[in-house]
Protein backbone atom coordinates (compact mmCIF):
# COMPACT_ATOMS: atom_id res chain seq x y z
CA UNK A 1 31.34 -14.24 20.61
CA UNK A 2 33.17 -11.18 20.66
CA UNK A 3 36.43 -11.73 18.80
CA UNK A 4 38.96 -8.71 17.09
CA UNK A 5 39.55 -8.92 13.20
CA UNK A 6 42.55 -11.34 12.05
CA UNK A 7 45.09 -8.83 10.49
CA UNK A 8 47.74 -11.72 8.92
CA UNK A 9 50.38 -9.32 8.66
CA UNK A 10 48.52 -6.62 7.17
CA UNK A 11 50.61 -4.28 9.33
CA UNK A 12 51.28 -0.66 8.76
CA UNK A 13 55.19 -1.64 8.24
CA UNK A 14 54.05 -3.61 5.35
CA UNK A 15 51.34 -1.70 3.98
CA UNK A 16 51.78 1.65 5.26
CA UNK A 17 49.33 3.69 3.36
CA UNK A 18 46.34 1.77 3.45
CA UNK A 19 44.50 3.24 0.62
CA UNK A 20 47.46 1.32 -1.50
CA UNK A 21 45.85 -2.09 -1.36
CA UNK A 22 42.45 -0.68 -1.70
CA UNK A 23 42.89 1.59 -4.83
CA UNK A 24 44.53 -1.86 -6.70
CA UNK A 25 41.82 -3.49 -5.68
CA UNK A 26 39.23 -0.96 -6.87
CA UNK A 27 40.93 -0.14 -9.98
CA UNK A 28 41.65 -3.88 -11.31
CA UNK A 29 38.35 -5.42 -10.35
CA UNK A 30 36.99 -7.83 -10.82
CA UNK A 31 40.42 -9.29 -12.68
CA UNK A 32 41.62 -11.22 -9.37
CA UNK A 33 44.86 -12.36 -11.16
CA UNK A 34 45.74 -8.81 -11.90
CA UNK A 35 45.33 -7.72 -8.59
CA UNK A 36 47.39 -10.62 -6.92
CA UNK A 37 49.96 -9.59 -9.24
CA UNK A 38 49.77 -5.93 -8.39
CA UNK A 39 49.61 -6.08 -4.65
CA UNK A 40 52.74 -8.58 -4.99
CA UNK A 41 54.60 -5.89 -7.13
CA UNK A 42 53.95 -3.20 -4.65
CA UNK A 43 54.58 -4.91 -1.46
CA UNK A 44 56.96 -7.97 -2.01
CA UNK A 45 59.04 -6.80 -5.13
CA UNK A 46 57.16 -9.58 -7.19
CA UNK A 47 58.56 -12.09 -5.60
CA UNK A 48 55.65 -14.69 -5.72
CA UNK A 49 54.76 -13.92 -2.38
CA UNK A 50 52.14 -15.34 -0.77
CA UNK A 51 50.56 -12.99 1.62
CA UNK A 52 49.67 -11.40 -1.96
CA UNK A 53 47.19 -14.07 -2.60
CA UNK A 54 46.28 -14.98 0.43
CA UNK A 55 46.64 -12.72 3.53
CA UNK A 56 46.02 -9.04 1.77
CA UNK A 57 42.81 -10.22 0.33
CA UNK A 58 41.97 -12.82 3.83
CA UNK A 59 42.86 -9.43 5.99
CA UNK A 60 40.42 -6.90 3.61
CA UNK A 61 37.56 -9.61 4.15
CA UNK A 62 38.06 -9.96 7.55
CA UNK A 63 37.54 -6.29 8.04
CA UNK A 64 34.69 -5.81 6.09
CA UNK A 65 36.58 -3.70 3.36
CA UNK A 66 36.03 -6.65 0.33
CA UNK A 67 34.12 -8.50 -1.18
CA UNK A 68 35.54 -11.93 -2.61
CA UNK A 69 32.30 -12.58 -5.22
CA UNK A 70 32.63 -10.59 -7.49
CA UNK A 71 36.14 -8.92 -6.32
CA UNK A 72 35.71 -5.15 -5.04
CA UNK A 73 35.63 -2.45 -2.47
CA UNK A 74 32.40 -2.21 0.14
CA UNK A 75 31.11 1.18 1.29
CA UNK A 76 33.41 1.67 4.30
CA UNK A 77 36.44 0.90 1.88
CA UNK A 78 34.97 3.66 -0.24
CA UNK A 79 35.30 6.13 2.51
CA UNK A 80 38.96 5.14 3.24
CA UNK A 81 40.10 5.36 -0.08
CA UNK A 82 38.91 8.81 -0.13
CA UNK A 83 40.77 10.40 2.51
CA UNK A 84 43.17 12.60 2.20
CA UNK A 85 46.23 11.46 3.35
CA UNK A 86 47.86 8.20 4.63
CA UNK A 87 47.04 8.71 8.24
CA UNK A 88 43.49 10.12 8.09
CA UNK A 89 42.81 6.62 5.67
CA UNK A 90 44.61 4.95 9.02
CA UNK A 91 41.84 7.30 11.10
CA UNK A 92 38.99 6.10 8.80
CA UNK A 93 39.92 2.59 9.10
CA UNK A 94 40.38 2.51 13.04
CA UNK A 95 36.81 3.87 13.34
CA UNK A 96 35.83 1.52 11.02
CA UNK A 97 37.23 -1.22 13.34
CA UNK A 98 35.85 0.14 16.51
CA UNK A 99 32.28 0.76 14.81
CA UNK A 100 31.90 -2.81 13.41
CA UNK A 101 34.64 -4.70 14.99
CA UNK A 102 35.41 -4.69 18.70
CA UNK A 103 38.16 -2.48 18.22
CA UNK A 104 37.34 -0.12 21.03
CA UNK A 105 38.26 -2.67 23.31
CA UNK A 106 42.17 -2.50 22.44
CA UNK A 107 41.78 1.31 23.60
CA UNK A 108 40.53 -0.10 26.98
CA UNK A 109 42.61 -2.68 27.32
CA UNK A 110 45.71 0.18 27.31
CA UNK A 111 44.11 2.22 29.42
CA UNK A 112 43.86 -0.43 32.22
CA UNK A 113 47.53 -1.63 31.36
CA UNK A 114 48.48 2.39 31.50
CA UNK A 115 46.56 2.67 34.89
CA UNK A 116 48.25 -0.20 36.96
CA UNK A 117 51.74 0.58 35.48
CA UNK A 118 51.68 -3.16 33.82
CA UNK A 119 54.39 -3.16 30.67
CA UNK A 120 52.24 -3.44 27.89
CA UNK A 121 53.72 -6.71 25.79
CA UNK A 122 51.84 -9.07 23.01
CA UNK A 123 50.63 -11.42 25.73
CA UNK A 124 50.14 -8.71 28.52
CA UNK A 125 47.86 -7.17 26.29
CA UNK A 126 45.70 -10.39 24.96
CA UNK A 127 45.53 -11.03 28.80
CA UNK A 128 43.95 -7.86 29.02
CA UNK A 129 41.82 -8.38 26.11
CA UNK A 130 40.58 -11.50 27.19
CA UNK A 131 39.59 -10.33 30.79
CA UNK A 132 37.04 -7.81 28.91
CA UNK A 133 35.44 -10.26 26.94
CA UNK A 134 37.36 -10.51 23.42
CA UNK A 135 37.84 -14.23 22.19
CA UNK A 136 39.70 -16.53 19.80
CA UNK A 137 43.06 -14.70 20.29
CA UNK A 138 45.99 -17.73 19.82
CA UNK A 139 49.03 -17.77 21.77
CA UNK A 140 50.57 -16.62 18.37
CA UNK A 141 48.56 -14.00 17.12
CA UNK A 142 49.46 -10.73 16.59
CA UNK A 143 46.33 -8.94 15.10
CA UNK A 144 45.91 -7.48 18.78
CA UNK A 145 49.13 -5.83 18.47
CA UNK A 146 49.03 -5.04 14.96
CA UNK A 147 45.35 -2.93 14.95
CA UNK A 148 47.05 -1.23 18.09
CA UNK A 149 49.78 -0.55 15.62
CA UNK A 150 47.05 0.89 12.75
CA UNK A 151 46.03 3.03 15.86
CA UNK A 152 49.54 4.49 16.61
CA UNK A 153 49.69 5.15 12.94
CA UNK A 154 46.46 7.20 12.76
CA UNK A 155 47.33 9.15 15.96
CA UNK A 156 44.93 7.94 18.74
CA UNK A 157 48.49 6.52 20.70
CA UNK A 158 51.73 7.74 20.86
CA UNK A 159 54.83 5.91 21.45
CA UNK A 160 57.72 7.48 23.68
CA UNK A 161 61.05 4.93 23.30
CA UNK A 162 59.91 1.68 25.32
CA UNK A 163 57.24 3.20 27.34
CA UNK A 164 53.39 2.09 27.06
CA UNK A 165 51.29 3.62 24.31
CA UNK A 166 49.63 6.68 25.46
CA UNK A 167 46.07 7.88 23.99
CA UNK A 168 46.56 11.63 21.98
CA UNK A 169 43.24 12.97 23.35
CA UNK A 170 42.34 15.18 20.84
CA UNK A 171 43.33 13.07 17.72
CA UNK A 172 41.05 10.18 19.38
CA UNK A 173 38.26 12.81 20.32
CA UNK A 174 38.17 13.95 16.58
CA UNK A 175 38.33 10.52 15.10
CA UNK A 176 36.29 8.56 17.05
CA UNK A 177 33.68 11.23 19.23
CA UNK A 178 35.27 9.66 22.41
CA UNK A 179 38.75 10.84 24.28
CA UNK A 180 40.47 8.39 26.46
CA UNK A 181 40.11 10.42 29.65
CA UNK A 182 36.32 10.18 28.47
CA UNK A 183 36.03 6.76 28.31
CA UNK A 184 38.30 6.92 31.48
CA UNK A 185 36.02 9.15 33.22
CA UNK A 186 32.68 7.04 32.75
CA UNK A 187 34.31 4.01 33.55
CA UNK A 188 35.19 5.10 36.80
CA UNK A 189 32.12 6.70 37.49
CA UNK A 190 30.03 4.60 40.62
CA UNK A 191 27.57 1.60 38.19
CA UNK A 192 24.51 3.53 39.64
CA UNK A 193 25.68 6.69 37.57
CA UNK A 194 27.07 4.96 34.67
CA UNK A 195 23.03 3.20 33.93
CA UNK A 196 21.87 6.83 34.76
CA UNK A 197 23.78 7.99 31.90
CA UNK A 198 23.40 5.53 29.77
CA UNK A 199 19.56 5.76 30.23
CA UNK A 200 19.50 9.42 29.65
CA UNK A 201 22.08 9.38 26.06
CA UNK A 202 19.80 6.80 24.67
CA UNK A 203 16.71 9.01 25.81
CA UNK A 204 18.42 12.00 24.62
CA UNK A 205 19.18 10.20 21.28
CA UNK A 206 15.18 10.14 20.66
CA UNK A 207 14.71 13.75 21.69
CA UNK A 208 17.21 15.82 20.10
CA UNK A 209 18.46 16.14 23.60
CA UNK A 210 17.00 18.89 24.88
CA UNK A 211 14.81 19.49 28.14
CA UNK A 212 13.76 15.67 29.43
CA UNK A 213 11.57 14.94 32.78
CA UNK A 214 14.20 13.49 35.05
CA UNK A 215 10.97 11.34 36.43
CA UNK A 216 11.66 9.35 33.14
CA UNK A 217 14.77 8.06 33.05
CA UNK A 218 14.25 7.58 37.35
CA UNK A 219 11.27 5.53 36.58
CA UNK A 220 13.40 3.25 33.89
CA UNK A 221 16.40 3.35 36.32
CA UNK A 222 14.36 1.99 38.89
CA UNK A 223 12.25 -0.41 36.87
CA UNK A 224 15.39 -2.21 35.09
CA UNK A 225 18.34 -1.54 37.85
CA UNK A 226 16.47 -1.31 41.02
CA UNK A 227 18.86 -2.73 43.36
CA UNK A 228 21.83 -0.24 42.13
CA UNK A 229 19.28 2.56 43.06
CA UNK A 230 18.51 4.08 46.90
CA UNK A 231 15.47 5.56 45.57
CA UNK A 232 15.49 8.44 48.17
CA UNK A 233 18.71 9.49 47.13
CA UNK A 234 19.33 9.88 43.73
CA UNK A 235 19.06 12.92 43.46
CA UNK A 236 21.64 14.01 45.91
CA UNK A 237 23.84 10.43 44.85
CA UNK A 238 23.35 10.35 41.16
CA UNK A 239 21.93 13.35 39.81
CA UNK A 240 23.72 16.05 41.72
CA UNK A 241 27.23 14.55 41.53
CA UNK A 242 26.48 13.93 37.55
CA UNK A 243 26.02 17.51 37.20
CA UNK A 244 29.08 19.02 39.11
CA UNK A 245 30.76 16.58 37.06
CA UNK A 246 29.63 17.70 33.82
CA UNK A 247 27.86 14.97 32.39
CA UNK A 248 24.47 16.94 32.51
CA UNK A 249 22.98 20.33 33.73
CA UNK A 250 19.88 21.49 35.68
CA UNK A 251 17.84 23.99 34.99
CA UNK A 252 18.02 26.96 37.49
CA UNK A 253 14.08 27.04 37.94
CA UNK A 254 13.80 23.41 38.80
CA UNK A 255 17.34 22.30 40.25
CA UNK A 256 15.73 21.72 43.60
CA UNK A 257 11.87 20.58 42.77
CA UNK A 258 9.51 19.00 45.55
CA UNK A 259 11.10 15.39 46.05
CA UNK A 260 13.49 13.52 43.98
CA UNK A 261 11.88 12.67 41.06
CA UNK A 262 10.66 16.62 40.12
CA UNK A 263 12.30 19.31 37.75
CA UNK A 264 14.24 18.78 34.81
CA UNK A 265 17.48 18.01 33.43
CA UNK A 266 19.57 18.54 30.44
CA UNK A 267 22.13 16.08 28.71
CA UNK A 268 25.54 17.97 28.63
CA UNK A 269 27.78 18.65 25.83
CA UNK A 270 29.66 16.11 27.52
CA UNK A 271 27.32 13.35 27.31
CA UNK A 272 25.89 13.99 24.19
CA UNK A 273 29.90 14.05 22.36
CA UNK A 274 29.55 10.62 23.00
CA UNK A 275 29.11 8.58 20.48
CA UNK A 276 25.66 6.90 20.78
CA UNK A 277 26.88 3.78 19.24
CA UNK A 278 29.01 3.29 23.79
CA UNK A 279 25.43 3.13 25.02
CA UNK A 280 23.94 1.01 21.69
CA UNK A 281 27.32 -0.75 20.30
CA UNK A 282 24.91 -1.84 17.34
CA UNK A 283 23.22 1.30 16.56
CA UNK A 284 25.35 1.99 13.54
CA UNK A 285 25.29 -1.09 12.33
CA UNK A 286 21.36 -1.52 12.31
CA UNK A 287 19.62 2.03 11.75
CA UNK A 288 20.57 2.87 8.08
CA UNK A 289 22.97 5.72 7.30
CA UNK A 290 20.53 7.87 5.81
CA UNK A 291 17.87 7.43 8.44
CA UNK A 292 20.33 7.76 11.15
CA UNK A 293 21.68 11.21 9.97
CA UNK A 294 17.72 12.58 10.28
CA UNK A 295 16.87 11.06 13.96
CA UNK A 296 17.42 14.23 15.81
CA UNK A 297 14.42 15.27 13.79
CA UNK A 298 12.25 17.26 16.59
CA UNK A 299 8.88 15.10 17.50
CA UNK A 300 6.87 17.85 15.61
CA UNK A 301 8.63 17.31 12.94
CA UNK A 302 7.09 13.65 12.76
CA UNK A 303 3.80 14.36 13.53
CA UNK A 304 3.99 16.90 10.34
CA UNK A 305 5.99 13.80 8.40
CA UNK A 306 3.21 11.42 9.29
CA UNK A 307 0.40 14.06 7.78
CA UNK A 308 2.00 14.79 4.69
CA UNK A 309 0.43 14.04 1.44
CA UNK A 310 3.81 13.33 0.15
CA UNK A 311 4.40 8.82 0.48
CA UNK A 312 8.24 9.41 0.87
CA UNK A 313 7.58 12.06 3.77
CA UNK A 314 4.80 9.78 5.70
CA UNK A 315 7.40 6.45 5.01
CA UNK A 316 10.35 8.51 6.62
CA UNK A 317 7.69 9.59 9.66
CA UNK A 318 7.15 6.07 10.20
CA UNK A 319 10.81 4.56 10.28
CA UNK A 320 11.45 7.91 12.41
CA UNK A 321 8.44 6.80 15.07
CA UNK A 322 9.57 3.48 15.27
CA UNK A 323 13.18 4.64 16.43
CA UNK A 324 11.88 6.88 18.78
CA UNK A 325 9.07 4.67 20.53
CA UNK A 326 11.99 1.86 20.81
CA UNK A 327 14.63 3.93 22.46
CA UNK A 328 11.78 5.44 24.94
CA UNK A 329 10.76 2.17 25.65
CA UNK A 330 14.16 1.29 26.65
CA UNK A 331 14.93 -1.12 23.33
CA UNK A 332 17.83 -1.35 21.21
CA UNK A 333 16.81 -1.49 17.73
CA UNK A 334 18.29 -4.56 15.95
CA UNK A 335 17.32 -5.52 12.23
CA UNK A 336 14.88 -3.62 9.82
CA UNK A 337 13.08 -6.39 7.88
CA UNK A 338 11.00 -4.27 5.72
CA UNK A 339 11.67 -0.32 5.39
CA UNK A 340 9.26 1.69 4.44
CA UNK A 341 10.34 1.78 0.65
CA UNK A 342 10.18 -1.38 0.18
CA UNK A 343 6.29 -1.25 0.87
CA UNK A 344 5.49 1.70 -0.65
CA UNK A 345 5.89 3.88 2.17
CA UNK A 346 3.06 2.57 3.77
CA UNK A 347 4.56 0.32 6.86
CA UNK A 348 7.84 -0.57 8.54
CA UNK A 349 9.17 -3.81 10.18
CA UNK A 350 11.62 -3.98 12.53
CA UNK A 351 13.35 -6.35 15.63
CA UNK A 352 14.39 -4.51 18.89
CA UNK A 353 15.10 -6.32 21.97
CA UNK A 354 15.71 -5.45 25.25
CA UNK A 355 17.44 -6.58 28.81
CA UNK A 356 14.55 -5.06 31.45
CA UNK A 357 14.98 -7.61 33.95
CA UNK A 358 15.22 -10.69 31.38
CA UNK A 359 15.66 -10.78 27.92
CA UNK A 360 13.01 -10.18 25.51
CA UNK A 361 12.45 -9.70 21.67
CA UNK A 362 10.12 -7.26 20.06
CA UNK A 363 8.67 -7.08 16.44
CA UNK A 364 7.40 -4.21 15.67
CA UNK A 365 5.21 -2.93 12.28
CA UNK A 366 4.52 0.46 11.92
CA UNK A 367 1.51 1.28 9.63
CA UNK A 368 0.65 4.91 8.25
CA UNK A 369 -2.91 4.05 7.19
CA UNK A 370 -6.67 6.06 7.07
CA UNK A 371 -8.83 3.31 8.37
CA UNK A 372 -8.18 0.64 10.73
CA UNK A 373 -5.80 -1.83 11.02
CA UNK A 374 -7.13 -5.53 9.72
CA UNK A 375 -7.19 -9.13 11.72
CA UNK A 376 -4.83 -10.32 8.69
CA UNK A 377 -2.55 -7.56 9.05
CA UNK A 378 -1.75 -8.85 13.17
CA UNK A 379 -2.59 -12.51 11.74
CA UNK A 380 0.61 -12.00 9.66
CA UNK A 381 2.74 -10.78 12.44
CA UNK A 382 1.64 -14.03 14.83
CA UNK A 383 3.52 -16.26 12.05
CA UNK A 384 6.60 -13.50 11.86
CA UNK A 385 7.03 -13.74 15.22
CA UNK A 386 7.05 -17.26 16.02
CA UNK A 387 9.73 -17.33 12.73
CA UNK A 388 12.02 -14.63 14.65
CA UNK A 389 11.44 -16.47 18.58
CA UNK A 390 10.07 -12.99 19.69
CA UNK A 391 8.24 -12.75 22.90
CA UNK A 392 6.39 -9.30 21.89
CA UNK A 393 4.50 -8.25 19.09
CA UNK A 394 4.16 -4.18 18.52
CA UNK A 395 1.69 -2.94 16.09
CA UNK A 396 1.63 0.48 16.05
CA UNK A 397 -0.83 2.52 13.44
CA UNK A 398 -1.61 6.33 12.61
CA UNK A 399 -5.36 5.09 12.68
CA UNK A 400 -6.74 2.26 14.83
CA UNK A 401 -7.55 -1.31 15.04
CA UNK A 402 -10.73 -3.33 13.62
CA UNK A 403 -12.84 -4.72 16.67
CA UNK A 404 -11.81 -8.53 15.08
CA UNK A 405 -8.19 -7.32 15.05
CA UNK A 406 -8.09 -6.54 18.89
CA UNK A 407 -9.80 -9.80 19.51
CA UNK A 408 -7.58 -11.84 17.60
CA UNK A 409 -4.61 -10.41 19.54
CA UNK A 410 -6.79 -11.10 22.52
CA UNK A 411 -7.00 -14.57 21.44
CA UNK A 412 -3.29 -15.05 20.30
CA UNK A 413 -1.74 -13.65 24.01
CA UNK A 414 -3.92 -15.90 26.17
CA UNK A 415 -3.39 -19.72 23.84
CA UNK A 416 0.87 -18.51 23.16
CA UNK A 417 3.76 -17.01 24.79
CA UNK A 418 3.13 -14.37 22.45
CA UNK A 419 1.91 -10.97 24.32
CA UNK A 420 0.36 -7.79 21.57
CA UNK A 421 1.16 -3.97 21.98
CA UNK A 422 -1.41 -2.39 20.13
CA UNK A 423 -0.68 1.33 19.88
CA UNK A 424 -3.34 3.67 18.02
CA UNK A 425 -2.90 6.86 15.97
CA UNK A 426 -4.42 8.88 19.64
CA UNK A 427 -1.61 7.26 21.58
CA UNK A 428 0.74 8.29 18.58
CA UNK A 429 -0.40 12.03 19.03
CA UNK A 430 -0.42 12.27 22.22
CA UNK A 431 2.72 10.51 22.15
CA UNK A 432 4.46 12.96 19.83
CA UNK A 433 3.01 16.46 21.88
CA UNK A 434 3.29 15.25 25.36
CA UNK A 435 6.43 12.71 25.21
CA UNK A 436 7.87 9.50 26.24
CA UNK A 437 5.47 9.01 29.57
CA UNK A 438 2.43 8.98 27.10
CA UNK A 439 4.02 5.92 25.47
CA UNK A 440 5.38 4.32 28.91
CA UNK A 441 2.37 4.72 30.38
CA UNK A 442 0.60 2.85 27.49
CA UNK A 443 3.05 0.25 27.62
CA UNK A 444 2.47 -0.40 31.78
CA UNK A 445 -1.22 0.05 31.14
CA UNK A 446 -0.88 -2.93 28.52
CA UNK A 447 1.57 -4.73 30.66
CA UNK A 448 -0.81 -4.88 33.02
CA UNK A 449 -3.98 -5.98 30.62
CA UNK A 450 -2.07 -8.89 29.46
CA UNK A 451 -0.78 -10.41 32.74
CA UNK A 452 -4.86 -10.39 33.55
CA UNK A 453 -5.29 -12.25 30.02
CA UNK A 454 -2.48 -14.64 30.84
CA UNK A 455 -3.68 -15.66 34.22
CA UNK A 456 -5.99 -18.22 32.73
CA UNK A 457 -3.05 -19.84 31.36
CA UNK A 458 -1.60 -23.06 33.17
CA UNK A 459 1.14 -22.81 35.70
CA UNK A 460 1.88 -26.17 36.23
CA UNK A 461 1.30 -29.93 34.64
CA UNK A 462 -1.19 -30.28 37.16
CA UNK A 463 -3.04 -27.30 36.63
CA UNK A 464 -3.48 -28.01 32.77
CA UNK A 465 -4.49 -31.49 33.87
């Protein structure tokens, strides 16, 4: 359920600088009394008030800024409280909100108000809010007008006497990597162009950007979205009109190619402003800060990662692999379980899942290793997986399976639901100098192998019978 953060009159009127609250709390904690007290001091004279001991500290929860056991300020809160000035704490908060909390959505919601010419009121705008899939709003809420509010105070909107709210393009640009006439512009874009885009950022996001193959993301347009697609014409209905639009560039040597699938394309400044976290909304939320600020890490820089004698350097190769191999397979990465720290730097565990068709759920361990991967080491994933509901298992290794290990995945995919992706350190170098179609075409190869194992399954009551 997608629902906005409850505010209960934590409004800029009442707070106004938002680092207020926040440096009380930081400063007093864990003393709760003490910082009831204060907050009621500051905002409501001392007058026993009790948004002081209920809604301030209710409202910081909600928005992931406290912590009620013991009492104090989270990570994000950190960052607020270290702004500047009032309104680039309001900034800091507001992409806060949009990262982690739906708040994006009040930004669309006012531009489709803004484009029809509707008045923008408190229930004209939960209307709106409700038609793009936000939840829970009462008839008397206000936190959808008050975060709109925190949003006028940081300078994404503007106010002009009783007119709607109108986005400041470059305040919301620098604050949250996305303009208004942005978003605008992808939303209006044809669906078959939007998924083309889409496909390509999240590519992009695994290869520095760079030069890609446009046969790749074609292939994985066509695979997951065929009937958007008239496969003889994308490039003169998707790619070409992309380009004159800005969102990416072609090469001058291989613009034209032999059919629609050749030459090359680039991601444009454009496309590659926006934030990654419109094509994965959780990508923020899952790959961990410090991991996420090295994933533009060229692929050569893995393979030397993965061959270092240093443990830190191979553990970092391996959490970088895994990202990479799931956004080329077309994933979204969704929950480390184990990173490689925790084991030493030796292996990484992590959930992706992905909407190709149908829904499906990946596990995937990673393991830098000399030798060969063991039957217990995929035993132990069999158990994981039926623990997590996943449909695929991915073992992936810089050195290769034991014979008994490929069996016993063998064995496991034709008795289960369960289907193995085995993927050994010559895949992984190949993988890393060739590219994503090394990978993909391991993946269909595999695809392929374990629909043959899977045919001896039953089909029907009668067929087991």
């Amino acid at each position: 359920m997608r629902r906005l953060p409850s505010f209960n009159d934590f409004s800029p009127a009442i707070i106004g600088d938002v680092r207020i609250p926040l440096r009380i709390l930081d400063t007093l904690a864990p003393n709760m009394p003490a910082i009831i007290a204060e907050w009621d001091r500051v905002f409501f004279q001392s007058a026993g008030n009790k948004r002081a001991s209920t809604n301030i500290p209710a409202t910081l929860t909600s928005l992931g800024l406290m912590t009620r056991t013991p009492p104090a300020i989270t990570e994000p809160a950190k960052a607020i409280l270290a702004a500047a000035d009032a309104v680039s704490a309001a900034q800091a908060m507001v992409r806060h909100i949009v990262d982690t909390r739906h708040g994006v959505t009040i930004i669309d919601a006012v531009r489709s108000l803004n484009t029809r010419g509707d008045k923008l009121t408190k229930d004209s705008l939960k209307r709106e809010l409700e038609v793009i899939g936000i939840q829970g709003l009462s008839n008397a809420t206000t936190d959808h007008t008050t975060l709109l509010n925190w949003m006028i105070e940081a300078g994404l909107f503007e106010r002009n006497g009783r007119d709607n709210p109108q986005p400041n393009e470059a305040v919301m640009k620098a604050t949250l990597g996305i303009s208004a006439s942005e978003r605008s512009s992808f939303a209006d874009l044809p669906l078959s162009q939007q998924i083309f885009l889409q496909t390509l950022r999240r590519v992009a996001e695994a290869n520095s950007g760079g030069v890609i193959a446009a046969k790749q993301i074609i292939d994985e347009c066509l695979r997951d979205h065929r009937a958007r697609f008239d496969e003889d014409q994308i490039r003169a209905k998707v790619i070409k009109p992309l380009a004159e639009a800005g969102w990416l560039d072609l090469p001058p040597s291989t613009s034209k190619g032999r059919g629609g699938k050749s030459g090359l394309i680039v991601p444009s400044a454009k496309l590659l402003g926006i934030p990654i976290e419109a094509v994965l909304p959780n990508f923020d939320q899952v790959v961990p800060s410090d991991l996420r600020a090295k994933i533009d890490l060229p692929a050569s820089e893995v393979r030397r990662l993965l061959a270092s004698q240093e443990i830190y350097d191979r553990g970092l190769g391996l959490e970088l692999l895994a990202l990479k191999m799931i956004l080329d397979i077309g994933l979204e990465p969704r929950a480390f379980r184990l990173r490689s720290r925790d084991t030493a730097y030796a292996e990484v565990d992590l959930t992706a899942e992905g909407k190709n068709l149908l829904f499906s759920r990946w596990n995937f361990q990673c393991k830098c290793v000399g030798g060969r991967v063991s039957l217990g080491d995929v035993a132990k994933e069999v158990g994981l997986a039926i623990y997590s509901k996943a449909h695929v298992v991915a073992v992936v290794t810089t050195g290769d399976f034991s014979s008994e290990a490929v069996a016993y995945a063998r064995e496991i995919t034709q008795a289960t639901h369960l289907q193995f992706l085995l993927v050994n350190g010559s895949v992984v170098r190949q993988y890393l100098d060739k590219g994503a179609v090394v990978l993909l075409d391991h993946v269909a190869a595999n695809a392929a192998s374990v629909m043959a194992q899977k045919r001896s399954q039953p089909v029907s009551p009668e067929a087991e019978a």
